[in-house]
Each structure stands twice: as structure tokens, then as C-alpha cells.
PDB file of N, CA and C in Angstrom:
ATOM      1  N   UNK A   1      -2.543   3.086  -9.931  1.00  0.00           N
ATOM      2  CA  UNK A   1      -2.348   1.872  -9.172  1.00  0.00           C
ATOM      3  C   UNK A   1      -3.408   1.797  -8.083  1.00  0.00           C
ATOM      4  N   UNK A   2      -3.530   0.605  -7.716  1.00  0.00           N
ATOM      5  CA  UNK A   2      -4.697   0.220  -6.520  1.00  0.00           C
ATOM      6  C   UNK A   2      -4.422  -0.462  -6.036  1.00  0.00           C
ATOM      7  N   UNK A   3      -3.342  -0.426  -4.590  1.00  0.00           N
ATOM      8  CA  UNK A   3      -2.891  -1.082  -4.182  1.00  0.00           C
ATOM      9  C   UNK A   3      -3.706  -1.721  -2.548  1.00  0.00           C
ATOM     10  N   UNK A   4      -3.565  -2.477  -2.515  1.00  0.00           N
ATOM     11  CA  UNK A   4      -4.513  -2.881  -0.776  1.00  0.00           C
ATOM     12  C   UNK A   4      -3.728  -3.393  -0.207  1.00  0.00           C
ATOM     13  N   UNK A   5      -3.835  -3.547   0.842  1.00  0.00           N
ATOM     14  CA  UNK A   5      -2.596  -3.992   2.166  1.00  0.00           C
ATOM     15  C   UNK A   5      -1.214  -4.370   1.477  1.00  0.00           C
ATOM     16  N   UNK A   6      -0.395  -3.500   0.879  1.00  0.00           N
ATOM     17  CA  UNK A   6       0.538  -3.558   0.026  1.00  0.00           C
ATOM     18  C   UNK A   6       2.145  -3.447   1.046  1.00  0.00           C
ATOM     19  N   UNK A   7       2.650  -4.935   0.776  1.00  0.00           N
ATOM     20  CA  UNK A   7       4.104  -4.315   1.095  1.00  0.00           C
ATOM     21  C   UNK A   7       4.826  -3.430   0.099  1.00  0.00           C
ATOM     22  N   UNK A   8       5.578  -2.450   0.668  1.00  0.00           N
ATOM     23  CA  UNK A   8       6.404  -1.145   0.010  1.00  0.00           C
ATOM     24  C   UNK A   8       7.477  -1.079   0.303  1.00  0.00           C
ATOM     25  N   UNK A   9       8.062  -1.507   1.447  1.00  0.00           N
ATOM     26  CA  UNK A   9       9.148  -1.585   2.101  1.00  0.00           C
ATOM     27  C   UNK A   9       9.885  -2.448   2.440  1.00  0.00           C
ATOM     28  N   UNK A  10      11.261  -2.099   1.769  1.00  0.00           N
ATOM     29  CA  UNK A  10      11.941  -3.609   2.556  1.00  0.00           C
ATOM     30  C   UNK A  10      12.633  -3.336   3.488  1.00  0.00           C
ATOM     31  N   UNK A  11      12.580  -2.170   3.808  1.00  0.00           N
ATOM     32  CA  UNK A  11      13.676  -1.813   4.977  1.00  0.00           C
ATOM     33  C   UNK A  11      13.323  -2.274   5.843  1.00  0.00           C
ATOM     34  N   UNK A  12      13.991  -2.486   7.062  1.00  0.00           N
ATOM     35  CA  UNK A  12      13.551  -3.313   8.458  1.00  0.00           C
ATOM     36  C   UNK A  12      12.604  -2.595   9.625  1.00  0.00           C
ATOM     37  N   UNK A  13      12.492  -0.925   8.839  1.00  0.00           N
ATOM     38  CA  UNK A  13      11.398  -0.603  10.043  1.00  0.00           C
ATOM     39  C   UNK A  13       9.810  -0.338   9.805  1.00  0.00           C
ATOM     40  N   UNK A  14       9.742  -1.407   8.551  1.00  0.00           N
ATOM     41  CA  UNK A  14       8.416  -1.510   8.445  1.00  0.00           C
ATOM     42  C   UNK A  14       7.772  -2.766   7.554  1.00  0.00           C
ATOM     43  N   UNK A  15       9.058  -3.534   6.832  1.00  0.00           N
ATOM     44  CA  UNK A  15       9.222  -4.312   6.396  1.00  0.00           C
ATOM     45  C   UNK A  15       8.211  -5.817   6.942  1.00  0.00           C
ATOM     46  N   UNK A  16       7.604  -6.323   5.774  1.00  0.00           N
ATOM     47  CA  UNK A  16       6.902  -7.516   5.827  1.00  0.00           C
ATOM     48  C   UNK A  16       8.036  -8.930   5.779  1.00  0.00           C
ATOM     49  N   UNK A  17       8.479  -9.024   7.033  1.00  0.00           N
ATOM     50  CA  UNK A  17       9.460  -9.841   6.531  1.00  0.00           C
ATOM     51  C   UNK A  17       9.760 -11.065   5.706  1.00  0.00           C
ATOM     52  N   UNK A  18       8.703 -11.912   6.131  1.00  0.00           N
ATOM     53  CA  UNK A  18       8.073 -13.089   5.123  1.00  0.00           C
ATOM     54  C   UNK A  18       8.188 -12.457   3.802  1.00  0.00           C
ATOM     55  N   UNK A  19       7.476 -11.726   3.214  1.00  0.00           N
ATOM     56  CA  UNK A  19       7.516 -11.196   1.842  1.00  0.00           C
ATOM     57  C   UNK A  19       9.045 -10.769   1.702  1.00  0.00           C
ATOM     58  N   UNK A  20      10.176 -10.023   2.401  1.00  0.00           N
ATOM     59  CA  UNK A  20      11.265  -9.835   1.910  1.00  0.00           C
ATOM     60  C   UNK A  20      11.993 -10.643   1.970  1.00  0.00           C
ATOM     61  N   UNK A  21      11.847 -12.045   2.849  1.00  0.00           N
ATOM     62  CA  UNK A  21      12.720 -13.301   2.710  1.00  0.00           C
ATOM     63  C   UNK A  21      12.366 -13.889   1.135  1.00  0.00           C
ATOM     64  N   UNK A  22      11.076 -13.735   1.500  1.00  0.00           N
ATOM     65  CA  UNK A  22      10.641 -15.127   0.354  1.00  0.00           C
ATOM     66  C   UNK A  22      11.174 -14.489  -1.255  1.00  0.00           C
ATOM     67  N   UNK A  23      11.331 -13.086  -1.512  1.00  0.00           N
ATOM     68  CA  UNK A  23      11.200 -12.095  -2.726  1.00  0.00           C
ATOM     69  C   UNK A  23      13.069 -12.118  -2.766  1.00  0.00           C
ATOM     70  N   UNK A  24      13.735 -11.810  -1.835  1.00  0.00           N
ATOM     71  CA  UNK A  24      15.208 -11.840  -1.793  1.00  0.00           C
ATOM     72  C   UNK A  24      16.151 -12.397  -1.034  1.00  0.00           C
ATOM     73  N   UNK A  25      15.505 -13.372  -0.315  1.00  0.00           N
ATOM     74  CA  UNK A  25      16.262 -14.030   0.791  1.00  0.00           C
ATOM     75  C   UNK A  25      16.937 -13.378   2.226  1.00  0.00           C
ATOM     76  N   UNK A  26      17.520 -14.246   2.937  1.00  0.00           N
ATOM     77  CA  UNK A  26      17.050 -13.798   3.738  1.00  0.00           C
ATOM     78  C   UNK A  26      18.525 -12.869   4.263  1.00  0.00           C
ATOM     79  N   UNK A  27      19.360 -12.906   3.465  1.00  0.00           N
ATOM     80  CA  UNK A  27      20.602 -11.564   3.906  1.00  0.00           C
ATOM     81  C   UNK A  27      20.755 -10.889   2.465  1.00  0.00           C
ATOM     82  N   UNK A  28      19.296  -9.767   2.008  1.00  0.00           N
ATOM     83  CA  UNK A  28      19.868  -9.709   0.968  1.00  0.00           C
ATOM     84  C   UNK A  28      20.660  -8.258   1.249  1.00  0.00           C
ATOM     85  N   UNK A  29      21.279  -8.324  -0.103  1.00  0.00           N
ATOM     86  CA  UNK A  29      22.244  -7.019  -0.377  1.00  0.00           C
ATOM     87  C   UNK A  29      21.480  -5.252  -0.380  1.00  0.00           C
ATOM     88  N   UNK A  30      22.026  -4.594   0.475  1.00  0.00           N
ATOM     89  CA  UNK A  30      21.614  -3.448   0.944  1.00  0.00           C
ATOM     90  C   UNK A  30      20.947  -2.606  -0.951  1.00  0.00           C
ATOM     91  N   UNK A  31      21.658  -2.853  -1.604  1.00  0.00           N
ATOM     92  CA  UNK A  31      21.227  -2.597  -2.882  1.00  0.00           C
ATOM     93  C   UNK A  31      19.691  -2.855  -3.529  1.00  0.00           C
ATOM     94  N   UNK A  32      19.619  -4.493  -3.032  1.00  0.00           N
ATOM     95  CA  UNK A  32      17.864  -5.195  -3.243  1.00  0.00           C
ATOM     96  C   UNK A  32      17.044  -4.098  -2.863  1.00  0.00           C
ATOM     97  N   UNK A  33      17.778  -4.203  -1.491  1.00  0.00           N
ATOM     98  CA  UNK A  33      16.779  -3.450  -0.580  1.00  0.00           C
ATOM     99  C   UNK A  33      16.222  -1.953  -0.877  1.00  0.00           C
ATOM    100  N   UNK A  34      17.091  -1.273  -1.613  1.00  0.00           N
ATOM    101  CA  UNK A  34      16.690   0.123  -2.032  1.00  0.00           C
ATOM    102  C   UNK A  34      16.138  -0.495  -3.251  1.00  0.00           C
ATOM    103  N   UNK A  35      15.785  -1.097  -3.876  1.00  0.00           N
ATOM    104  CA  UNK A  35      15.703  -0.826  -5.642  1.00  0.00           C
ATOM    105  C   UNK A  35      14.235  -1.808  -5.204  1.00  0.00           C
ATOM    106  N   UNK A  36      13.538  -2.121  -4.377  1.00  0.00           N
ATOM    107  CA  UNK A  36      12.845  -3.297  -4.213  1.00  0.00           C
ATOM    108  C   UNK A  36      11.839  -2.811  -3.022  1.00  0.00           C
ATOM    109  N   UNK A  37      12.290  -1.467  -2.471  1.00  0.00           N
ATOM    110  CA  UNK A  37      11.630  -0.287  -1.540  1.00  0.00           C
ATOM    111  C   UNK A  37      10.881   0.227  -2.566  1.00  0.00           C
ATOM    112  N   UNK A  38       8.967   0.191  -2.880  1.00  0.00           N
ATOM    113  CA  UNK A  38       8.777   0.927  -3.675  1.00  0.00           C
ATOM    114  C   UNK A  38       9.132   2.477  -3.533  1.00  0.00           C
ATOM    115  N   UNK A  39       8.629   3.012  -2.238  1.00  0.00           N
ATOM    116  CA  UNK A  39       8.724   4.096  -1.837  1.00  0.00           C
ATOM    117  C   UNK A  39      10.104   4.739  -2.243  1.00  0.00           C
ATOM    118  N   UNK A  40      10.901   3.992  -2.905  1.00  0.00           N
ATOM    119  CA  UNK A  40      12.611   4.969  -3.342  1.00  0.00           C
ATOM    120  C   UNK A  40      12.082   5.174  -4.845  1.00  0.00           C
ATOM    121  N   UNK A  41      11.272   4.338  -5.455  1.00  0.00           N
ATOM    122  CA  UNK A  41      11.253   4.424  -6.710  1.00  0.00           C
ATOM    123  C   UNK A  41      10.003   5.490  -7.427  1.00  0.00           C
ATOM    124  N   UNK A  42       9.545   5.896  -6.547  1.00  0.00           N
ATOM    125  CA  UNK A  42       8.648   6.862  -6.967  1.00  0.00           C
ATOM    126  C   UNK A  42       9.328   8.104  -7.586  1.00  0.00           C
ATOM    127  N   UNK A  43       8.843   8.252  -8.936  1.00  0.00           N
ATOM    128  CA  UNK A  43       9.332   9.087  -9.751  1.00  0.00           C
ATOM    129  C   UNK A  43       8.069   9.740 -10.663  1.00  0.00           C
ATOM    130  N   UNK A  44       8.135  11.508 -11.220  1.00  0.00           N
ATOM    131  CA  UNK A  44       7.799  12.210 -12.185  1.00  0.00           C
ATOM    132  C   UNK A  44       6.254  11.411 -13.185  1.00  0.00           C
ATOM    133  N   UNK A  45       6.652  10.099 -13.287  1.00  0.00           N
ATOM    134  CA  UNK A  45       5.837   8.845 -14.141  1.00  0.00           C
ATOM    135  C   UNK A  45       5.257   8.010 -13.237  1.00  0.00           C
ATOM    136  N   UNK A  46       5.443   7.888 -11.868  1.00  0.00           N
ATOM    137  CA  UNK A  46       4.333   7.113 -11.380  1.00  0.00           C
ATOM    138  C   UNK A  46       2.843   7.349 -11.440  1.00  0.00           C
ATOM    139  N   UNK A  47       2.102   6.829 -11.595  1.00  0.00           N
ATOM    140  CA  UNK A  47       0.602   6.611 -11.490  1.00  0.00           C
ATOM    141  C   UNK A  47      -0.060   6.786 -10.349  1.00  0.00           C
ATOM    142  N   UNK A  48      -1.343   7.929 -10.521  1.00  0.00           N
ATOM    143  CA  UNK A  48      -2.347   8.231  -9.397  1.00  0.00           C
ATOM    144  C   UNK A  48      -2.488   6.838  -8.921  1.00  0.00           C
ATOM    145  N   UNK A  49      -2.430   7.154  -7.776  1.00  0.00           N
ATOM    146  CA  UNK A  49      -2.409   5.669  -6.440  1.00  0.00           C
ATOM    147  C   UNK A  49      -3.773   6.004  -5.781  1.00  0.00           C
ATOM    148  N   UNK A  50      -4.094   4.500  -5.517  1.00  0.00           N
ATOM    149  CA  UNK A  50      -5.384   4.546  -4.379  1.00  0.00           C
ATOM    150  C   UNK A  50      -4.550   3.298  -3.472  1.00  0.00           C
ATOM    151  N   UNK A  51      -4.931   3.885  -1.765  1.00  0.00           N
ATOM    152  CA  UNK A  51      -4.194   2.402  -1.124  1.00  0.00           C
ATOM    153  C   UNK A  51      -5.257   2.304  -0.162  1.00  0.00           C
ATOM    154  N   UNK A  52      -5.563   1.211  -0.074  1.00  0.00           N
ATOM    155  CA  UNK A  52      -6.306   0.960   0.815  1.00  0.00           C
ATOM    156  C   UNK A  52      -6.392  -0.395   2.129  1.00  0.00           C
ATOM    157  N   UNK A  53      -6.657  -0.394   3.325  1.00  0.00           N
ATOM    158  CA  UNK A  53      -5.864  -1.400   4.175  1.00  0.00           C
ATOM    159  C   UNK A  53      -6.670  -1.004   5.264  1.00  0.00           C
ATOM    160  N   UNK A  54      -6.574  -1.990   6.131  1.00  0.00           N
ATOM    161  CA  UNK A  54      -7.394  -1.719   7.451  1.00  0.00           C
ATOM    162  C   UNK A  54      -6.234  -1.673   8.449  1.00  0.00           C
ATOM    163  N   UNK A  55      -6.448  -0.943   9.490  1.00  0.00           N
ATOM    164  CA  UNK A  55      -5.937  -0.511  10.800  1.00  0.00           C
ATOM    165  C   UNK A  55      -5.679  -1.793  11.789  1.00  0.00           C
ATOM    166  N   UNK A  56      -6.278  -2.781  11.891  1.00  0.00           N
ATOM    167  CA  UNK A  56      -6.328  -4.091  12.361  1.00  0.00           C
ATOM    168  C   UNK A  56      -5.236  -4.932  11.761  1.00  0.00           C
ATOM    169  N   UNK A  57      -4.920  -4.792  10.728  1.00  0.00           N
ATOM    170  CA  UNK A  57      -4.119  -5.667   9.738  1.00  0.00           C
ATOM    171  C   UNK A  57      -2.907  -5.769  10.729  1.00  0.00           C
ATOM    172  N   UNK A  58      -2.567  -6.853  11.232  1.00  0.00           N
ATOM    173  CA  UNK A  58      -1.476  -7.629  11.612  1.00  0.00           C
ATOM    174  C   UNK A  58      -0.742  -8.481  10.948  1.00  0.00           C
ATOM    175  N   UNK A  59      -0.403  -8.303   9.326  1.00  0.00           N
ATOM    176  CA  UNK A  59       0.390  -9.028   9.246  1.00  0.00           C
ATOM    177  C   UNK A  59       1.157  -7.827   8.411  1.00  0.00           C
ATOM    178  N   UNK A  60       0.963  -6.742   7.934  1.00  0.00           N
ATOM    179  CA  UNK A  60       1.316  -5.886   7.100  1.00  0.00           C
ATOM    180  C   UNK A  60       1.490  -4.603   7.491  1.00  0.00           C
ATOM    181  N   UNK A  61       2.170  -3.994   8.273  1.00  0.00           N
ATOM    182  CA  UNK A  61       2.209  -2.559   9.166  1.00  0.00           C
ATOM    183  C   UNK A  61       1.675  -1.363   7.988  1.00  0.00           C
ATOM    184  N   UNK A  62       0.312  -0.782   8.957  1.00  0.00           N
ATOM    185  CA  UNK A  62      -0.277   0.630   7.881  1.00  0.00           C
ATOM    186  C   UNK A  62       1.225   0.797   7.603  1.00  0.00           C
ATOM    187  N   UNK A  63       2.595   1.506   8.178  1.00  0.00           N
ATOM    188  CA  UNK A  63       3.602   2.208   7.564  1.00  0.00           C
ATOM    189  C   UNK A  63       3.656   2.040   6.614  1.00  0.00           C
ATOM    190  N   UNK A  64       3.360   0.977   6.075  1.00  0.00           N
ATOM    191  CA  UNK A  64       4.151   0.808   4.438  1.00  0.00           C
ATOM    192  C   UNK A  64       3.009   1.349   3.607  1.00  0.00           C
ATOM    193  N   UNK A  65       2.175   1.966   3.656  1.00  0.00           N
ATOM    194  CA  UNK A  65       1.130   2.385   3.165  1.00  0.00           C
ATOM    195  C   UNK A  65       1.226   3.971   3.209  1.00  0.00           C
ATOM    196  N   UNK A  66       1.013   4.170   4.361  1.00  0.00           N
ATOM    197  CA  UNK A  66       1.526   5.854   4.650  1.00  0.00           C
ATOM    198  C   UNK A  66       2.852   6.028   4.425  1.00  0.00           C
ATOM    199  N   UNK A  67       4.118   5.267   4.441  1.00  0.00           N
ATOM    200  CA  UNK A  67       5.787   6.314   3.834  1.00  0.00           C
ATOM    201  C   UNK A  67       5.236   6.080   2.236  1.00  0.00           C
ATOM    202  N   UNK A  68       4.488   5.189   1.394  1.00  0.00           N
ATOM    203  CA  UNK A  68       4.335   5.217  -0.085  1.00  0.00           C
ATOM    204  C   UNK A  68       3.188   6.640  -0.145  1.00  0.00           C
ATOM    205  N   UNK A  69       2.190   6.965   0.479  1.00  0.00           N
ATOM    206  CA  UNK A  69       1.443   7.762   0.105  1.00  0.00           C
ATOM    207  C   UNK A  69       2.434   9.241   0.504  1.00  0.00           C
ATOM    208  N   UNK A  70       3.016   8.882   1.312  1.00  0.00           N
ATOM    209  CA  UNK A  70       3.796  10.526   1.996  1.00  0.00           C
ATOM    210  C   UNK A  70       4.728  10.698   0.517  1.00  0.00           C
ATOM    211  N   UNK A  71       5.548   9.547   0.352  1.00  0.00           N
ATOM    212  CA  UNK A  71       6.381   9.880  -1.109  1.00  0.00           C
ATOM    213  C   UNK A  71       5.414  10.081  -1.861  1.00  0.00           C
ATOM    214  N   UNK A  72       4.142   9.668  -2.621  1.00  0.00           N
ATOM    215  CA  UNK A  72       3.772  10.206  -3.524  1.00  0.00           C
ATOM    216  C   UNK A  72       3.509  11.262  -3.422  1.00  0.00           C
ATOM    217  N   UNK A  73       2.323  11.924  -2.555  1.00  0.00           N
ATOM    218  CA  UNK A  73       2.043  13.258  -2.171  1.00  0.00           C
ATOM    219  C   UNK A  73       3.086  14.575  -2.558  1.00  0.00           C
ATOM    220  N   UNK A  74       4.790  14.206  -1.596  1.00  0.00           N
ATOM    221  CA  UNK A  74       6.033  14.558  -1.940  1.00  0.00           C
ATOM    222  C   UNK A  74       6.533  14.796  -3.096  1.00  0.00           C
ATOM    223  N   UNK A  75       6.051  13.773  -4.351  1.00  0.00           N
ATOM    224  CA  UNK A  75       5.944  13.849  -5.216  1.00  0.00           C
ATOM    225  C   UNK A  75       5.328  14.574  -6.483  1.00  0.00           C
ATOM    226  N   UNK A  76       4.106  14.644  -5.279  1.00  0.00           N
ATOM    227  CA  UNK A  76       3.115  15.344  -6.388  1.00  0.00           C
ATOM    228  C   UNK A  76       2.595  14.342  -7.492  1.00  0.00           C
ATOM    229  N   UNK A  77       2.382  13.255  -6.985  1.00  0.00           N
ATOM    230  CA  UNK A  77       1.584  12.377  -7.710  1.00  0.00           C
ATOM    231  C   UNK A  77       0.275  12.108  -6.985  1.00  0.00           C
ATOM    232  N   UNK A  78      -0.535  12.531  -7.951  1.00  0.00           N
ATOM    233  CA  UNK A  78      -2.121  11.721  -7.206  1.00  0.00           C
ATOM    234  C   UNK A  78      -2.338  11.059  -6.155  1.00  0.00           C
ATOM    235  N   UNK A  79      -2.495  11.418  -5.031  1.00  0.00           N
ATOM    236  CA  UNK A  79      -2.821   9.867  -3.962  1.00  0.00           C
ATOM    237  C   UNK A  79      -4.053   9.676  -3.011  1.00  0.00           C
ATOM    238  N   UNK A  80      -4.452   8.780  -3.060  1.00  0.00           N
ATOM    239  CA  UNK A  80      -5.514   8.854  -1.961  1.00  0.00           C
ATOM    240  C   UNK A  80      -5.518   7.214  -1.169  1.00  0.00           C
ATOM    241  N   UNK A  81      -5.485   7.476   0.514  1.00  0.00           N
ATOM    242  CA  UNK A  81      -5.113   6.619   1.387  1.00  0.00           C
ATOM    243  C   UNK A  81      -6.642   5.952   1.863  1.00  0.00           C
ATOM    244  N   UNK A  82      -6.989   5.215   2.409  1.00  0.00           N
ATOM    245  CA  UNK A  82      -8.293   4.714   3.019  1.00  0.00           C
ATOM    246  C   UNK A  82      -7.737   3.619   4.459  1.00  0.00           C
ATOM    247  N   UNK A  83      -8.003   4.242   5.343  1.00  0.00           N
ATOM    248  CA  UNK A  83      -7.565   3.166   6.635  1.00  0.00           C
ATOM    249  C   UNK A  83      -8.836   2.682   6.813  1.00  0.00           C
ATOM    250  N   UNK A  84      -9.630   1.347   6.945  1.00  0.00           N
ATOM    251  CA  UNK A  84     -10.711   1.384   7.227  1.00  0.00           C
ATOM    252  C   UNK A  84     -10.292   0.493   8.668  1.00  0.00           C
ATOM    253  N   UNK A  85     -10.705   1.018  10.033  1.00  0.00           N
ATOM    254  CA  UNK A  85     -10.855   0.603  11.279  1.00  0.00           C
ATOM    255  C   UNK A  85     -10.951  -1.227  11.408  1.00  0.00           C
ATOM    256  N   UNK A  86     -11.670  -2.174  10.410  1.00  0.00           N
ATOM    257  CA  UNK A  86     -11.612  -3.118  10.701  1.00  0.00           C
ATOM    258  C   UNK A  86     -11.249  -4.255   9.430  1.00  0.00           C
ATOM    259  N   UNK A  87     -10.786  -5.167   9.169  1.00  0.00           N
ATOM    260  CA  UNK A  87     -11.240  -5.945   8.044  1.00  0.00           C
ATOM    261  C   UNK A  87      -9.756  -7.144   8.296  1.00  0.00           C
ATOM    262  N   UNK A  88      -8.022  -6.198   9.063  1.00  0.00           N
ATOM    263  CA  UNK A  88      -6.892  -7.398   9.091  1.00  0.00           C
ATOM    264  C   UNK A  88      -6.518  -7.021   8.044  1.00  0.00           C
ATOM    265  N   UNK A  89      -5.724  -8.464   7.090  1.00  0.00           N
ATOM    266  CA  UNK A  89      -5.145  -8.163   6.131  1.00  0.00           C
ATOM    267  C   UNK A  89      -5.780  -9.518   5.137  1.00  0.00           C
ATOM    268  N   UNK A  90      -6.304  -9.530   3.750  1.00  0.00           N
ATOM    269  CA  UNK A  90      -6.860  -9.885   2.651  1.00  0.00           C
ATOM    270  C   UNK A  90      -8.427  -9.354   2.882  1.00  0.00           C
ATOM    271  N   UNK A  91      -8.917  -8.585   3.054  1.00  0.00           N
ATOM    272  CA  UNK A  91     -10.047  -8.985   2.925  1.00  0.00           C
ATOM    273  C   UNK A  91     -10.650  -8.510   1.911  1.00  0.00           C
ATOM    274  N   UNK A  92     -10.206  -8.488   0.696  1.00  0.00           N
ATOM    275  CA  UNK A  92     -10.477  -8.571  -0.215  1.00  0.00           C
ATOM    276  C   UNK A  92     -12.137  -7.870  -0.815  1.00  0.00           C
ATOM    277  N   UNK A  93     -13.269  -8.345  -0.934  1.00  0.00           N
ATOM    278  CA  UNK A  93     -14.615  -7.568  -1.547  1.00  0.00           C
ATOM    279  C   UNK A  93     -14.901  -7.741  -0.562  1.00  0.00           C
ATOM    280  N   UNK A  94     -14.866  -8.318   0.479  1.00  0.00           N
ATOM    281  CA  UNK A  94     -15.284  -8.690   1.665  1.00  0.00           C
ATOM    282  C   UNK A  94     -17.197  -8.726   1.706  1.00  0.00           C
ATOM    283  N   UNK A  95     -17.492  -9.216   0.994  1.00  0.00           N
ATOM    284  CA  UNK A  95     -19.378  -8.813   1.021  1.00  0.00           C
ATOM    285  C   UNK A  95     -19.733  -9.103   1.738  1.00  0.00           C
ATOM    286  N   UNK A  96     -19.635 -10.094   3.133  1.00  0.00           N
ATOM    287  CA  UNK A  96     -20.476 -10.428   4.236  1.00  0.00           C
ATOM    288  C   UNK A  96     -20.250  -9.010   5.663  1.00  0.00           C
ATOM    289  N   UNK A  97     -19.296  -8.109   5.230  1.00  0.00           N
ATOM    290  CA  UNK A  97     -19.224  -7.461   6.133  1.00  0.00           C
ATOM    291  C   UNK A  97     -19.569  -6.097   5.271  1.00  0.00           C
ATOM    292  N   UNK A  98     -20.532  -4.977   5.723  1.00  0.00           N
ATOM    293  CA  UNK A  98     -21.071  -3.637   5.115  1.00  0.00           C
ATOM    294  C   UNK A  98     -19.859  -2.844   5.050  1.00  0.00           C
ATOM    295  N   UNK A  99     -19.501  -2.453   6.267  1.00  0.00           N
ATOM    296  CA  UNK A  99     -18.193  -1.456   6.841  1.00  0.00           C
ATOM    297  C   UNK A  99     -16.858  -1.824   6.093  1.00  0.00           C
ATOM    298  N   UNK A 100     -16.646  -2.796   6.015  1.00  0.00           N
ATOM    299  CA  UNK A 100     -15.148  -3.382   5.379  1.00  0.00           C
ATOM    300  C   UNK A 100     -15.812  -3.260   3.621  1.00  0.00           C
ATOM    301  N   UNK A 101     -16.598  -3.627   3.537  1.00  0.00           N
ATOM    302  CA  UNK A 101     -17.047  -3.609   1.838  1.00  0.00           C
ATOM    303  C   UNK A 101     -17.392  -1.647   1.328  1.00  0.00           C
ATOM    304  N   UNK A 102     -17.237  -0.976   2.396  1.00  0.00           N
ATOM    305  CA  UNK A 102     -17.295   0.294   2.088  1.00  0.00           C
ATOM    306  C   UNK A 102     -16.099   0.428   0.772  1.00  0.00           C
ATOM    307  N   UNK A 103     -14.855  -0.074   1.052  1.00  0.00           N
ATOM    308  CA  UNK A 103     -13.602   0.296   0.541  1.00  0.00           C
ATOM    309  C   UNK A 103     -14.163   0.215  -1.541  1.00  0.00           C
ATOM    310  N   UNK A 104     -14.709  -0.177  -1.894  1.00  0.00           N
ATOM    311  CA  UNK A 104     -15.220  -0.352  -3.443  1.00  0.00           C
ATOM    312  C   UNK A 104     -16.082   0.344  -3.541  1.00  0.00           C
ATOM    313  N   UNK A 105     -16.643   1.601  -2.961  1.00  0.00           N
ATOM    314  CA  UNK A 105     -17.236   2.844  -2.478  1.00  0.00           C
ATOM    315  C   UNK A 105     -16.250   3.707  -3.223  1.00  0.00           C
ATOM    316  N   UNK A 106     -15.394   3.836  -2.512  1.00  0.00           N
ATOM    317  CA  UNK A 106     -14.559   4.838  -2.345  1.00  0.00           C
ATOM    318  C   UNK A 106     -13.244   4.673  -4.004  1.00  0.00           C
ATOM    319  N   UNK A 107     -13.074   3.367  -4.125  1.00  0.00           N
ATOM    320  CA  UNK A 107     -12.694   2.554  -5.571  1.00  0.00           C
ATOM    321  C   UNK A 107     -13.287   3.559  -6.577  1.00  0.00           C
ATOM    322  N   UNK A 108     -14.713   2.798  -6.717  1.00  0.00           N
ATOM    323  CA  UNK A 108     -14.987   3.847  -7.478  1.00  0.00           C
ATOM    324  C   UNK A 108     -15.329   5.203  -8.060  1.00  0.00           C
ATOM    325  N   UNK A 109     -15.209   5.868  -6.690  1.00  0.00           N
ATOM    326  CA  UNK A 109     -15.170   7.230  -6.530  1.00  0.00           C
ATOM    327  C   UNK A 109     -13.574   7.920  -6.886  1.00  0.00           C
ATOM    328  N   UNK A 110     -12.622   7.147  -6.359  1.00  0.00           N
ATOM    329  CA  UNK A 110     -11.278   7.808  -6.970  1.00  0.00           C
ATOM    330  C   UNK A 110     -10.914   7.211  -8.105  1.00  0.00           C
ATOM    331  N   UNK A 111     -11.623   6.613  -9.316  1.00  0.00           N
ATOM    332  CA  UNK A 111     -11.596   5.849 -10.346  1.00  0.00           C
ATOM    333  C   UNK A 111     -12.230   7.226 -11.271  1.00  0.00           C
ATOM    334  N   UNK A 112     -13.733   7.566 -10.863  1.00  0.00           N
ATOM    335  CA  UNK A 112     -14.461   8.588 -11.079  1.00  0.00           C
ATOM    336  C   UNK A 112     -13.400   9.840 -11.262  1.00  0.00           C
ATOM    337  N   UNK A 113     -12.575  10.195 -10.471  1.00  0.00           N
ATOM    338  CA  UNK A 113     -12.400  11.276 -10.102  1.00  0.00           C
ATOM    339  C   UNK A 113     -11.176  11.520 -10.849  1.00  0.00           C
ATOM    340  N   UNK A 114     -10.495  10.623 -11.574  1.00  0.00           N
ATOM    341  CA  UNK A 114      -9.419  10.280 -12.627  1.00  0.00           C
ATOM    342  C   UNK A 114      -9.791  11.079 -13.771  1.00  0.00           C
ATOM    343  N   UNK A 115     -11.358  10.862 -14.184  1.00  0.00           N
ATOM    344  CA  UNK A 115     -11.536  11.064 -15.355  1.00  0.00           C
ATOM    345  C   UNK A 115     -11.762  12.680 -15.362  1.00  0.00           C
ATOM    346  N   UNK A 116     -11.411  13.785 -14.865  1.00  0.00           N
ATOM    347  CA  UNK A 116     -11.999  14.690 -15.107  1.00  0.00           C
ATOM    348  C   UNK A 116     -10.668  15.909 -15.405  1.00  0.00           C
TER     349      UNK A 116
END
């Protein structure tokens, strides 16, 4: 998986709330909420993860990035995290900026590093 400024959490202490209204409304059942937490569902079969997100990002708290990489790790599934200092949240290939476009650097280096 290659996930970038990824909500993981629906719990409320790190939770994107917009994304958990809009995905389950807005009193959902404590049940959603675990089965809809990626971070509960990490299991034996999840897939080497790359996450990547900038430190600036205000609309998406790093947490939900670091409790998914801490469970995988925990796991013992493949993981590798990338905070890059500037970019917010979409910024996507970002090509007008060097530093933020580092992150497809590093893509294909833990893409590379799959195969061996």
C-alpha cells in the first residue's frame, strides 16, 4: 500500500472528522468505528506500507499515520513512514516545489526495495 496523508482513524483522538461524518455519519455506532479504524484491522496479510504526509498538514493529524505505521511495525509488516517538514495536505507530485517532490524519491526507492 501507498498511502499519503491517509485517514486511519475514526476514533475521536485523531480522527478526520469530515471524513468520518461524511463515510458514517455523524453518531455512528461504536462498532463502525472499530471495523472502519484501519489501524484495528491490521492483520498477518496486510501489505508492505509506504505512508507518506507532511508535518504542516492541517487538515489530517500525522497521528493517523504514525498509530497505522506503529501497528504495522507491531505487526511485523513492512513499513516505511516519510514526514516531509512542508507540503499541508494534497500535495500530491507537487513538481513546482523540489523539497515536497522529494517524496517520489523515496516511492521509488521503497518500491525498489520490495523486490529483493
Amino acid at each position: 500500500m501507498i498511502l499519503m496523508y491517509p485517514v486511519i482513524s475514526m476514533t475521536d483522538a485523531c480522527t478526520h472528522i469530515g471524513s468520518r461524518d461524511n463515510l458514517l455519519g455523524q453518531s455512528p455506532d461504536n462498532k463502525l468505528l472499530q471495523y472502519y479504524s484501519s489501524e484495528l484491522q491490521v492483520k498477518n496479510d496486510t501489505p508492505p506500507t509506504l505512508l507518506i504526509l507532511a508535518d504542516d498538514d492541517t487538515a489530517v493529524s500525522a497521528e493517523n499515520s504514525i498509530i497505522m505505521y506503529q501497528t504495522l511495525r507491531k505487526n511485523k509488516i513492512p513499513a516505511e513512514i516519510h514526514i516531509i517538514s512542508e507540503g499541508n495536505h494534497g500535495f500530491g507530485l507537487c513538481t513546482n516545489n523540489a523539497h515536497i517532490a522529494t517524496w517520489t524519491n523515496y516511492m521509488k526507492l521503497w518500491l525498489n526495495s520490495l523486490n529483493k
